[in-house]
PDB file of N, CA and C in Angstrom:
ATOM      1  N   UNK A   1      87.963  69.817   4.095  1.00  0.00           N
ATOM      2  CA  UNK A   1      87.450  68.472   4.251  1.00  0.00           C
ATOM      3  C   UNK A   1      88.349  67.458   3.560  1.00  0.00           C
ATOM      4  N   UNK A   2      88.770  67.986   2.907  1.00  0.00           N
ATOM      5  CA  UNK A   2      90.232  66.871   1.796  1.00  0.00           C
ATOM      6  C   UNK A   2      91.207  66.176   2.759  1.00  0.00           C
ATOM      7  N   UNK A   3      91.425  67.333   3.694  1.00  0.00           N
ATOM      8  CA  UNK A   3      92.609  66.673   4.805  1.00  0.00           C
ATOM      9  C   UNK A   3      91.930  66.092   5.454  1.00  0.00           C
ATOM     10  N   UNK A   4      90.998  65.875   5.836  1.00  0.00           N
ATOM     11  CA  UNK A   4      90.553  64.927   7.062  1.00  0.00           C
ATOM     12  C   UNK A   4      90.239  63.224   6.694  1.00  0.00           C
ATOM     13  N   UNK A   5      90.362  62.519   7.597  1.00  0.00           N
ATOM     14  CA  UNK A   5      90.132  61.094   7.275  1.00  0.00           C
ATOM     15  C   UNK A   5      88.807  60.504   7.877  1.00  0.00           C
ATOM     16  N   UNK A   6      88.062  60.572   7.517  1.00  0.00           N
ATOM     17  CA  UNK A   6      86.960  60.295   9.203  1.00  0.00           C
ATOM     18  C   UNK A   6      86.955  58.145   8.801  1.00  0.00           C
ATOM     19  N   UNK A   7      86.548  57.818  10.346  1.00  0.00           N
ATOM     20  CA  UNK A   7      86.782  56.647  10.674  1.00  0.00           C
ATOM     21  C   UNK A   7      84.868  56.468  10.711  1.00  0.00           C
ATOM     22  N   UNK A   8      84.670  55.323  10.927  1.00  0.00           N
ATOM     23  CA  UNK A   8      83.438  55.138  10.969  1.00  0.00           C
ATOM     24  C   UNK A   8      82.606  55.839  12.073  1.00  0.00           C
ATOM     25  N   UNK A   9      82.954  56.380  13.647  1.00  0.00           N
ATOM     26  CA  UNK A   9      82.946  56.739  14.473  1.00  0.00           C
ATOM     27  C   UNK A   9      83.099  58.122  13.975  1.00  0.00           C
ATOM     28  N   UNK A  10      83.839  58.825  13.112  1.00  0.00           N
ATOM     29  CA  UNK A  10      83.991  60.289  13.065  1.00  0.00           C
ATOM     30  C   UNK A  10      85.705  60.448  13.892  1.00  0.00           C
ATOM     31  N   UNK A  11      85.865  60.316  14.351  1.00  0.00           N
ATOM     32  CA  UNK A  11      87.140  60.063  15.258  1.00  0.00           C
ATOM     33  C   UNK A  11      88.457  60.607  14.957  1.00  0.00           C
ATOM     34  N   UNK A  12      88.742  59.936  13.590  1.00  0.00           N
ATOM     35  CA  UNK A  12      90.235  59.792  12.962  1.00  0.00           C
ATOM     36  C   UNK A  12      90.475  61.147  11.957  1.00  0.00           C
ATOM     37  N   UNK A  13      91.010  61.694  12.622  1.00  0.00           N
ATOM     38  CA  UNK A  13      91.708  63.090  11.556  1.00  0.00           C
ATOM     39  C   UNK A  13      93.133  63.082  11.087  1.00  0.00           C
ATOM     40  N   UNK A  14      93.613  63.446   9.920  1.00  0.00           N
ATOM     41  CA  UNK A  14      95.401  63.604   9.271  1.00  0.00           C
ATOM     42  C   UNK A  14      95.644  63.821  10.481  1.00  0.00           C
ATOM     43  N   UNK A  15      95.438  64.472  11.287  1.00  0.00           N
ATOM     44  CA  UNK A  15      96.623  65.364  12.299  1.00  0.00           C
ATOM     45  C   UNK A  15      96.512  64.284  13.230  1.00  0.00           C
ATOM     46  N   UNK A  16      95.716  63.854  13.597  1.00  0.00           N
ATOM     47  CA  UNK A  16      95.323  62.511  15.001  1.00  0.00           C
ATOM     48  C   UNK A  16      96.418  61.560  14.686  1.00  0.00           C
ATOM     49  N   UNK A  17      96.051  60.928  12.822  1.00  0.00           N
ATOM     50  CA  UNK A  17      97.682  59.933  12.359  1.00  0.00           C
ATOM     51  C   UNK A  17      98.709  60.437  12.367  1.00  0.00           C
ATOM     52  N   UNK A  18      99.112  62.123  12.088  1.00  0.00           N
ATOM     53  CA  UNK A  18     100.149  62.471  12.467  1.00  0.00           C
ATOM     54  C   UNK A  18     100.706  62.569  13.431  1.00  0.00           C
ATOM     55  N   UNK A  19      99.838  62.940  14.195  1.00  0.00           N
ATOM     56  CA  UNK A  19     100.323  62.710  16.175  1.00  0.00           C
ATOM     57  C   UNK A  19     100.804  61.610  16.338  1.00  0.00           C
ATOM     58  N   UNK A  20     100.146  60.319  15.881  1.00  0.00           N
ATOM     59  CA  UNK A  20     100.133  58.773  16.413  1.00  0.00           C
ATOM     60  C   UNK A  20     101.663  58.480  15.401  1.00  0.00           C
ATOM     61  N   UNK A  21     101.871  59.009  14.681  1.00  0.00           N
ATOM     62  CA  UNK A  21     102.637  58.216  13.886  1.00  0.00           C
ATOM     63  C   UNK A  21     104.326  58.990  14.443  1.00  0.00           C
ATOM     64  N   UNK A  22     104.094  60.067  14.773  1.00  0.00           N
ATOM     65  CA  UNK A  22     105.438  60.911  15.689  1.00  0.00           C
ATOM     66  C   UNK A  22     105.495  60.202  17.086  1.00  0.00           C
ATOM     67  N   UNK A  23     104.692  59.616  17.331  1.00  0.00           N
ATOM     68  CA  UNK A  23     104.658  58.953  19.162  1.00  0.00           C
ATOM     69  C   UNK A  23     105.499  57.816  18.518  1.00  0.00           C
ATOM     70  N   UNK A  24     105.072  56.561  17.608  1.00  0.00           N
ATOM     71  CA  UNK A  24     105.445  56.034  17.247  1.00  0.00           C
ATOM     72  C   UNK A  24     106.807  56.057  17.257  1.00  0.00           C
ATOM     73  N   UNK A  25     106.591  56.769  16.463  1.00  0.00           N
ATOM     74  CA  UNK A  25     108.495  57.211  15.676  1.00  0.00           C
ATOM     75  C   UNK A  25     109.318  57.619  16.930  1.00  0.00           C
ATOM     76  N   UNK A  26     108.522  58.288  18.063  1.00  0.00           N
ATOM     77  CA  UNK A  26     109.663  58.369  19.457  1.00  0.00           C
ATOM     78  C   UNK A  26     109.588  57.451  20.502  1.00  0.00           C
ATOM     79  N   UNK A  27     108.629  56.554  19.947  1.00  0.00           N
ATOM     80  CA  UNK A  27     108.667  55.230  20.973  1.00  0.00           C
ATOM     81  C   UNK A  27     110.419  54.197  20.427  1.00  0.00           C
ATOM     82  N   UNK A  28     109.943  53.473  19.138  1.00  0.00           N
ATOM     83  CA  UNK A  28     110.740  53.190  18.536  1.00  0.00           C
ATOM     84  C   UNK A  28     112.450  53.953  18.319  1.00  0.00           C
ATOM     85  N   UNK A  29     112.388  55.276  18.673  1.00  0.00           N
ATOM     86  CA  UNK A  29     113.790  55.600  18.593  1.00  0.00           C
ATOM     87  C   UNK A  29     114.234  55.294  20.090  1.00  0.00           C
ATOM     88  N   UNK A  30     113.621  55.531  21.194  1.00  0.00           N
ATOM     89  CA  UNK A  30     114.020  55.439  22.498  1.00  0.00           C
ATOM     90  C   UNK A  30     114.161  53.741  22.548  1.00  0.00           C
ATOM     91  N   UNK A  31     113.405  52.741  21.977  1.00  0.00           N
ATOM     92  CA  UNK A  31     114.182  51.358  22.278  1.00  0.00           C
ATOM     93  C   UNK A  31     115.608  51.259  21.511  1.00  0.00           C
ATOM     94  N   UNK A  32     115.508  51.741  20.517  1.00  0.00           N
ATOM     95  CA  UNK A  32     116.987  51.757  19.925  1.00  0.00           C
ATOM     96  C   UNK A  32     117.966  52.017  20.809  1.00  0.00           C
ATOM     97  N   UNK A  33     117.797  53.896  21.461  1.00  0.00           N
ATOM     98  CA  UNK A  33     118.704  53.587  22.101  1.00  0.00           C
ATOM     99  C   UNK A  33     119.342  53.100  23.509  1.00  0.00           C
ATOM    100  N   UNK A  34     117.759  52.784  23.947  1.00  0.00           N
ATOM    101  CA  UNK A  34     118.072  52.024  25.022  1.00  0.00           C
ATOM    102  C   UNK A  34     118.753  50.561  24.811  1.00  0.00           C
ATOM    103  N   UNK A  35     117.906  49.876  23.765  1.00  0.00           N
ATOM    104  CA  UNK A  35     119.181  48.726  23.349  1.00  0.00           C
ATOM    105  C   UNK A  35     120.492  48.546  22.628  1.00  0.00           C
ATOM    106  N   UNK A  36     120.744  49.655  22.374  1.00  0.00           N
ATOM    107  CA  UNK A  36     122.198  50.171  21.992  1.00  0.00           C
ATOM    108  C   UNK A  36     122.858  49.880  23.255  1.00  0.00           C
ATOM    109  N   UNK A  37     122.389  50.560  23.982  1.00  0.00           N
ATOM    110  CA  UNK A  37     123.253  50.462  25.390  1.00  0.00           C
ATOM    111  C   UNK A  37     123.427  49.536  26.127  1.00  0.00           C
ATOM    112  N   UNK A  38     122.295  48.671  26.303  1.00  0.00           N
ATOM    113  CA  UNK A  38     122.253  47.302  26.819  1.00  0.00           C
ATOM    114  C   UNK A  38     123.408  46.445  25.915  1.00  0.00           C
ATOM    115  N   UNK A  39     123.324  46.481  24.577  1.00  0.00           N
ATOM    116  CA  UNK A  39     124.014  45.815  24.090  1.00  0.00           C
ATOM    117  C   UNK A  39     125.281  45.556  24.126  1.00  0.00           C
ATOM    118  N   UNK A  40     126.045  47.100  24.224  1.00  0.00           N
ATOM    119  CA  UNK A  40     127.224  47.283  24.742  1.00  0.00           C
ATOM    120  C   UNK A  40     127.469  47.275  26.600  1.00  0.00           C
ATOM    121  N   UNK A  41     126.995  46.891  27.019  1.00  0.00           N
ATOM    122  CA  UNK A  41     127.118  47.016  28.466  1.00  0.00           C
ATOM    123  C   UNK A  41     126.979  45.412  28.555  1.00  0.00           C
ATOM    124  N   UNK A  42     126.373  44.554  27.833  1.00  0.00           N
ATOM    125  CA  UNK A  42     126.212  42.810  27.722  1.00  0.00           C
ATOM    126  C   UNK A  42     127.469  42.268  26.778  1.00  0.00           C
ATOM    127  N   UNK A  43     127.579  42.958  25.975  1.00  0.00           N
ATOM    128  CA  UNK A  43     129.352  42.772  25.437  1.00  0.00           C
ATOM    129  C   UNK A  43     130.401  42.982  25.965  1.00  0.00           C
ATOM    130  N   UNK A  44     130.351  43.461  26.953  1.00  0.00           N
ATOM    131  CA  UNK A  44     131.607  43.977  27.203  1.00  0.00           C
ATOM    132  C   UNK A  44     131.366  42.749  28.603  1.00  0.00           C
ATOM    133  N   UNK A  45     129.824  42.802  29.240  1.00  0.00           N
ATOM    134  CA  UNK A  45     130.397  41.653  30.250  1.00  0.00           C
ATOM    135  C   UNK A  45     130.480  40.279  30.117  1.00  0.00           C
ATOM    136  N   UNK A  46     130.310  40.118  28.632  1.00  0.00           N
ATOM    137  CA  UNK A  46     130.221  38.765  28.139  1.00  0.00           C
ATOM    138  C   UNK A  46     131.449  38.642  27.784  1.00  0.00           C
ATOM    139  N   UNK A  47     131.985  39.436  26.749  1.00  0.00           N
ATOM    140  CA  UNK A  47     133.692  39.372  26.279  1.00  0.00           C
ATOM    141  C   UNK A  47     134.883  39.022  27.728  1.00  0.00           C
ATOM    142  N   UNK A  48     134.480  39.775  28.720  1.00  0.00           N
ATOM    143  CA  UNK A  48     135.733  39.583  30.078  1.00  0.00           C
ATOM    144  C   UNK A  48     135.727  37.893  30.194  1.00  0.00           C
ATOM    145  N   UNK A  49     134.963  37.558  30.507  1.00  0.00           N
ATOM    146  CA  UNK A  49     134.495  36.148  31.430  1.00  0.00           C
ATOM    147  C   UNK A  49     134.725  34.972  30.201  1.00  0.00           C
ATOM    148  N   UNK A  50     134.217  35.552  29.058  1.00  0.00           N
ATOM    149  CA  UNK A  50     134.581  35.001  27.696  1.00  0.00           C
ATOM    150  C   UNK A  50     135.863  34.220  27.431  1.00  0.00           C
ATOM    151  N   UNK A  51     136.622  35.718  26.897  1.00  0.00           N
ATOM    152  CA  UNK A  51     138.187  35.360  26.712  1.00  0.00           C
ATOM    153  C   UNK A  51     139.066  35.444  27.966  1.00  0.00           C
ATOM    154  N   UNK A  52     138.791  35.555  29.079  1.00  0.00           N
ATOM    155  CA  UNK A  52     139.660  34.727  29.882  1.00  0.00           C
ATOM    156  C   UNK A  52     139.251  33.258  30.258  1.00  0.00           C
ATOM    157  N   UNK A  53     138.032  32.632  30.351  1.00  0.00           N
ATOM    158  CA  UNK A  53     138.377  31.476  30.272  1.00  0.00           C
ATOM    159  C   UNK A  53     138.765  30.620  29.026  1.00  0.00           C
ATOM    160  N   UNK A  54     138.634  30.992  28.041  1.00  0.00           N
ATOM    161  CA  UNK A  54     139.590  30.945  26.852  1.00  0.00           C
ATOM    162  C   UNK A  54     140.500  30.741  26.834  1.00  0.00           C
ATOM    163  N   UNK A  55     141.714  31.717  27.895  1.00  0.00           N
ATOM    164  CA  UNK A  55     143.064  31.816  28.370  1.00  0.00           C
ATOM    165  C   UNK A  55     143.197  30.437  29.377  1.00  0.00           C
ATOM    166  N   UNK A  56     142.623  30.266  30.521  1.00  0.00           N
ATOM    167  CA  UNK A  56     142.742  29.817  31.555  1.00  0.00           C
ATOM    168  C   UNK A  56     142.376  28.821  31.611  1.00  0.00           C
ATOM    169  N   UNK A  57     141.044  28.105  31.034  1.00  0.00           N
ATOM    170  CA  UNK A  57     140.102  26.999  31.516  1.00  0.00           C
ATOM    171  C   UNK A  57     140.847  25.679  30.472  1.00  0.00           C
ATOM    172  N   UNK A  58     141.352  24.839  31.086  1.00  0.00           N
ATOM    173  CA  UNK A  58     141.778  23.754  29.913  1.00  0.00           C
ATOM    174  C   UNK A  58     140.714  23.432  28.790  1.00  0.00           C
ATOM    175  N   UNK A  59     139.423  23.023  29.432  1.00  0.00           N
ATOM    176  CA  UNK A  59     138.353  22.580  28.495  1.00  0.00           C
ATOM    177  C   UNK A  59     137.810  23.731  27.404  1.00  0.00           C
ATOM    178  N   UNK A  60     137.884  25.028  28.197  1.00  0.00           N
ATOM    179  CA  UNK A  60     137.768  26.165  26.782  1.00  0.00           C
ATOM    180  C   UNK A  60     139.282  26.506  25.610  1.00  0.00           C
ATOM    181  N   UNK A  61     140.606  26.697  26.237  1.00  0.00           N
ATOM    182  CA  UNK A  61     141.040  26.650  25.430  1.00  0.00           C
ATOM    183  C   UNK A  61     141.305  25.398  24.346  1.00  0.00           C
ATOM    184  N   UNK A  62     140.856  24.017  24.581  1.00  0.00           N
ATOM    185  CA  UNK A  62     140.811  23.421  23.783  1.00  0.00           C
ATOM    186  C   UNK A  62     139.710  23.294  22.517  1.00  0.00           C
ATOM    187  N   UNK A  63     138.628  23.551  23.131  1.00  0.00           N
ATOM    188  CA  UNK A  63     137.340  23.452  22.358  1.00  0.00           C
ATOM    189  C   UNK A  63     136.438  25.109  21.709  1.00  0.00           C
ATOM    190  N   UNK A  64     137.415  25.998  22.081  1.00  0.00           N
ATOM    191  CA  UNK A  64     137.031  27.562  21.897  1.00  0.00           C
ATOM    192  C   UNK A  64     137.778  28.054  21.091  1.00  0.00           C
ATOM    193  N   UNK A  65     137.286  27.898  19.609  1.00  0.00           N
ATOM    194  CA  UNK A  65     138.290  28.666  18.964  1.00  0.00           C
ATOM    195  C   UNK A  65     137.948  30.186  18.981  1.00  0.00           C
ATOM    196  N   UNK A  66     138.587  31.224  18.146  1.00  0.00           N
ATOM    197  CA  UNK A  66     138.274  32.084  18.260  1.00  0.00           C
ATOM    198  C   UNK A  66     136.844  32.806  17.566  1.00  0.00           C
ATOM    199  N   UNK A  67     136.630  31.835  16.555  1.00  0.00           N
ATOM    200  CA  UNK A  67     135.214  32.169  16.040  1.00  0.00           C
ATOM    201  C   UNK A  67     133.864  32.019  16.886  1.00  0.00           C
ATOM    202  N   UNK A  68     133.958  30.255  17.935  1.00  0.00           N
ATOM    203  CA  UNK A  68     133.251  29.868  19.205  1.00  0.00           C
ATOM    204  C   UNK A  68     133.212  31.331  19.883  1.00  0.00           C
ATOM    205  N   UNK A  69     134.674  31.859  20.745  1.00  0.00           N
ATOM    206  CA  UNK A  69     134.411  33.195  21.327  1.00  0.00           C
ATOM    207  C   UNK A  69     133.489  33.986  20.403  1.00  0.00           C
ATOM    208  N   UNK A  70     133.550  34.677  19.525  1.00  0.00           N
ATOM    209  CA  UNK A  70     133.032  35.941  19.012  1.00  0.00           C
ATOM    210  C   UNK A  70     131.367  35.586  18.769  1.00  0.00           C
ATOM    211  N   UNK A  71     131.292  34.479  18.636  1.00  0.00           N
ATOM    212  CA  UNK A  71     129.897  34.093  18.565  1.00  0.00           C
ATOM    213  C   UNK A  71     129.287  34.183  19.894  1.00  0.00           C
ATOM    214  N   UNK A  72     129.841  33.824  20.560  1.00  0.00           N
ATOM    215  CA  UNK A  72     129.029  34.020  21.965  1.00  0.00           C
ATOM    216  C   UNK A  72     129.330  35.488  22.188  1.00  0.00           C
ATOM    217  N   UNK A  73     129.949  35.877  22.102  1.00  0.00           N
ATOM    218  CA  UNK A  73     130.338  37.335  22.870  1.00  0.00           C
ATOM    219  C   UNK A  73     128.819  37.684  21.992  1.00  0.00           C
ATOM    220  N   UNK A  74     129.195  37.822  20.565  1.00  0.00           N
ATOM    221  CA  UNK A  74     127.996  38.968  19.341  1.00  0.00           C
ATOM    222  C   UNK A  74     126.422  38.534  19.811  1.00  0.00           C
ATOM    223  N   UNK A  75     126.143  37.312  20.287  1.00  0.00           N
ATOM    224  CA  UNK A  75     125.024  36.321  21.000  1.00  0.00           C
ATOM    225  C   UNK A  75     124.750  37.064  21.669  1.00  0.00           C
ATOM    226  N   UNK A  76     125.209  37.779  22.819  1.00  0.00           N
ATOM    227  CA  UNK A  76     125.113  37.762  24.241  1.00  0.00           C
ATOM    228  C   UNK A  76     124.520  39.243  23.970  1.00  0.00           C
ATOM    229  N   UNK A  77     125.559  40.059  23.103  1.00  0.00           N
ATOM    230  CA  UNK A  77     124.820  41.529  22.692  1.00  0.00           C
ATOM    231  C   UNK A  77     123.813  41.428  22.068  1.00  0.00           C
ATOM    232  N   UNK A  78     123.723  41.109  20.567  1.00  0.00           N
ATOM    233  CA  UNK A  78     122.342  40.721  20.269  1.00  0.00           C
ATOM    234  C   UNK A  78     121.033  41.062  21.097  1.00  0.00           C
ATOM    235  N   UNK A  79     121.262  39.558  21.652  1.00  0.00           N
ATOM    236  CA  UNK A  79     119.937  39.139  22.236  1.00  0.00           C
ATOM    237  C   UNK A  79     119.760  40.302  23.395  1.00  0.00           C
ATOM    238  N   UNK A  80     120.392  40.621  24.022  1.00  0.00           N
ATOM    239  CA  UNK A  80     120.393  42.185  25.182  1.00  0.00           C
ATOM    240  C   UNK A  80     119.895  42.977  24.376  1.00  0.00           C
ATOM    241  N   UNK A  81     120.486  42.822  22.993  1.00  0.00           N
ATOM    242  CA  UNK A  81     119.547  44.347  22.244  1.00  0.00           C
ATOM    243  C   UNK A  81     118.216  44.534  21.632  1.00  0.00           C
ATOM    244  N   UNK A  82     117.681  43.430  21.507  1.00  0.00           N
ATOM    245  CA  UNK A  82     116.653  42.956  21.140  1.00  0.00           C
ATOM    246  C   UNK A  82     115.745  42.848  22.619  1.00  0.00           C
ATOM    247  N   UNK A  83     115.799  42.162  23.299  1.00  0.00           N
ATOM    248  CA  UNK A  83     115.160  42.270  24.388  1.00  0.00           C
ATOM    249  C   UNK A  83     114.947  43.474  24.924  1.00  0.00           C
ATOM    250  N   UNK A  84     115.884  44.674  25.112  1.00  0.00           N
ATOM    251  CA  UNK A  84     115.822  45.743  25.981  1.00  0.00           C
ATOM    252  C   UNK A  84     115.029  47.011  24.712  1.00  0.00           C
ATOM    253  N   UNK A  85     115.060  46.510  24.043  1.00  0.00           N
ATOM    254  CA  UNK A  85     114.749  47.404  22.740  1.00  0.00           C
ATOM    255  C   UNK A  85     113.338  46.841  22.345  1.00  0.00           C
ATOM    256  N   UNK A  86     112.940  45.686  22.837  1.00  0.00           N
ATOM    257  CA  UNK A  86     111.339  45.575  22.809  1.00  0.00           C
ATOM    258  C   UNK A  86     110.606  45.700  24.034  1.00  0.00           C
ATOM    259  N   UNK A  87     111.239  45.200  24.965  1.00  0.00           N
ATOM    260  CA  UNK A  87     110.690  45.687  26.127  1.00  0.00           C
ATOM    261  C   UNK A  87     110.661  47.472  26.648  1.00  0.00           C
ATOM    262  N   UNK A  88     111.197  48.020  26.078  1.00  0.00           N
ATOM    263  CA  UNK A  88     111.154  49.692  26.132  1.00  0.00           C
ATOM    264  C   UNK A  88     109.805  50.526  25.196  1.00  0.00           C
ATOM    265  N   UNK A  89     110.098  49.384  23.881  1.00  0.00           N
ATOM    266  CA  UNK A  89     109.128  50.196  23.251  1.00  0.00           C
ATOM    267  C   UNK A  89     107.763  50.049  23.768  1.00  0.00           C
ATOM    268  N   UNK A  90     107.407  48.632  24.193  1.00  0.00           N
ATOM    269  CA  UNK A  90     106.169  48.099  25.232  1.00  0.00           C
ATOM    270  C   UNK A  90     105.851  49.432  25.729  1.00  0.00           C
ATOM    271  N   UNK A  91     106.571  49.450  26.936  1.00  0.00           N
ATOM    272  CA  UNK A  91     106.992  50.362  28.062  1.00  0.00           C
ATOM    273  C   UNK A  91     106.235  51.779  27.481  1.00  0.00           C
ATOM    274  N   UNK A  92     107.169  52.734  26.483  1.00  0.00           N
ATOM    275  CA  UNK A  92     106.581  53.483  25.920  1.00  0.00           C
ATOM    276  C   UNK A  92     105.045  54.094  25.420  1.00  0.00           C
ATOM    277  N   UNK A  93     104.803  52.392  24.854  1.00  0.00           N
ATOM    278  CA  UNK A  93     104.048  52.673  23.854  1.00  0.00           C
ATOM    279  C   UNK A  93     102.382  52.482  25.102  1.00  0.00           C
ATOM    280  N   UNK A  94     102.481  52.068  26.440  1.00  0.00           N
ATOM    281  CA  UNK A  94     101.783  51.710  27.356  1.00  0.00           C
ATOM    282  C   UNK A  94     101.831  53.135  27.842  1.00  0.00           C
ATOM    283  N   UNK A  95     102.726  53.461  28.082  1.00  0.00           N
ATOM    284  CA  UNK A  95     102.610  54.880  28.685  1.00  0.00           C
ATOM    285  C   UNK A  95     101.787  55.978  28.169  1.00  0.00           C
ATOM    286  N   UNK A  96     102.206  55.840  26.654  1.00  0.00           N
ATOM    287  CA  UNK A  96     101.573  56.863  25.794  1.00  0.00           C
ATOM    288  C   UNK A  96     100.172  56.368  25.615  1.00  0.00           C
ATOM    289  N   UNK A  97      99.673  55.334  25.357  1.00  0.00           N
ATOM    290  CA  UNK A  97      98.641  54.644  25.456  1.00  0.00           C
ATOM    291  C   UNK A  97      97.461  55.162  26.696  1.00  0.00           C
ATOM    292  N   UNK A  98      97.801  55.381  27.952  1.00  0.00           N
ATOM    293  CA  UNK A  98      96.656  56.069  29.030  1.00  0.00           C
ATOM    294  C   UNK A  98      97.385  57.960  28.774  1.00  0.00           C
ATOM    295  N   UNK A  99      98.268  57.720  28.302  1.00  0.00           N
ATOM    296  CA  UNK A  99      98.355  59.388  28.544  1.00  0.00           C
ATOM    297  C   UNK A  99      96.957  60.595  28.613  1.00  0.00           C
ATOM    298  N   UNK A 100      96.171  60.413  27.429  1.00  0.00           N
ATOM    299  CA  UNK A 100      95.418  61.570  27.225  1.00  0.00           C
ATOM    300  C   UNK A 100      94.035  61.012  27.705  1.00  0.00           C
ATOM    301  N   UNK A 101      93.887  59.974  28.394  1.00  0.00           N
ATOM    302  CA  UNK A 101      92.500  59.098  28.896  1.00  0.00           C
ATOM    303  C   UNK A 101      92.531  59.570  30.624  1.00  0.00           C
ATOM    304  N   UNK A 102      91.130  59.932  30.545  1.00  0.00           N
ATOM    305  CA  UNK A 102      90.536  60.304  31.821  1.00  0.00           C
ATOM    306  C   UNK A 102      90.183  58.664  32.737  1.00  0.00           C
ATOM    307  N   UNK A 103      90.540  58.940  33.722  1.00  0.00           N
ATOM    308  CA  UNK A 103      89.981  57.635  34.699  1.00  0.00           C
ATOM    309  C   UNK A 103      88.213  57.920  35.113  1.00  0.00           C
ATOM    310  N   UNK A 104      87.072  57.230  34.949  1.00  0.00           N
ATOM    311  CA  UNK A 104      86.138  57.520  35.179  1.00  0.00           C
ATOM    312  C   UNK A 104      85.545  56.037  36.176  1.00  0.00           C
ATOM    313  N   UNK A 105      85.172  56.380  37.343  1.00  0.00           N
ATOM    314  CA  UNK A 105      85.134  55.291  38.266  1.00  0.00           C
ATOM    315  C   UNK A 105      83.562  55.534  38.331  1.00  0.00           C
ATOM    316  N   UNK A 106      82.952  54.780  38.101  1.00  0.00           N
ATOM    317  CA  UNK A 106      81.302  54.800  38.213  1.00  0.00           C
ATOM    318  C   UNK A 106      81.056  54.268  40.118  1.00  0.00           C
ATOM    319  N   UNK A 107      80.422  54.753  41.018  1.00  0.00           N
ATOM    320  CA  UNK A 107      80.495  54.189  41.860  1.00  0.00           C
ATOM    321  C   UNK A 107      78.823  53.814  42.238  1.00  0.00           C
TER     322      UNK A 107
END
């Protein structure tokens, strides 16, 4: 009885938070590395388009220094990694959320 936690309902057992807290922990690792990847796949198409108009565009190479570039390029990953890395864990955490629930249709 030491290990158990009961909730007002009776419900909540150590092992129930341990379950919930390992889902957790593999929700949260899968946005990581899904926004790992986004991030680098948004850098790399932000950097092309970046530093060549840098090269090419009169109005960027005048007003783009190289710090302007890297800020937008690190911007562009960022925010891809953050976005794709919360929107996954959503994703996840919705999934796991109906997993073990029965559909009961009263008709």
């Amino acid at each position: 009885m030491a290990n158990n936690i009961v909730a007002a309902d009776g419900s909540c057992t150590l092992a129930s938070l341990d379950q919930k807290l390992a889902s957790a922990k593999r929700c949260s690792h899968e946005g990581v590395v899904a926004g790992a990847k986004a991030a680098v796949v948004a850098t790399v198409a932000a950097a092309i388009p970046t530093l060549a108009s840098a090269r090419m565009v009169p109005w960027a190479r005048a007003n783009l220094n190289p710090t302007a570039q890297a800020l937008i390029i690190s911007t562009v990953g960022g925010m891809a990694y953050f976005i794709v890395a919360d929107k996954t864990v959503l994703a996840t955490a919705r999934r796991n959320s109906f997993k073990g629930q029965h559909s009961t249709v009263e008709a």
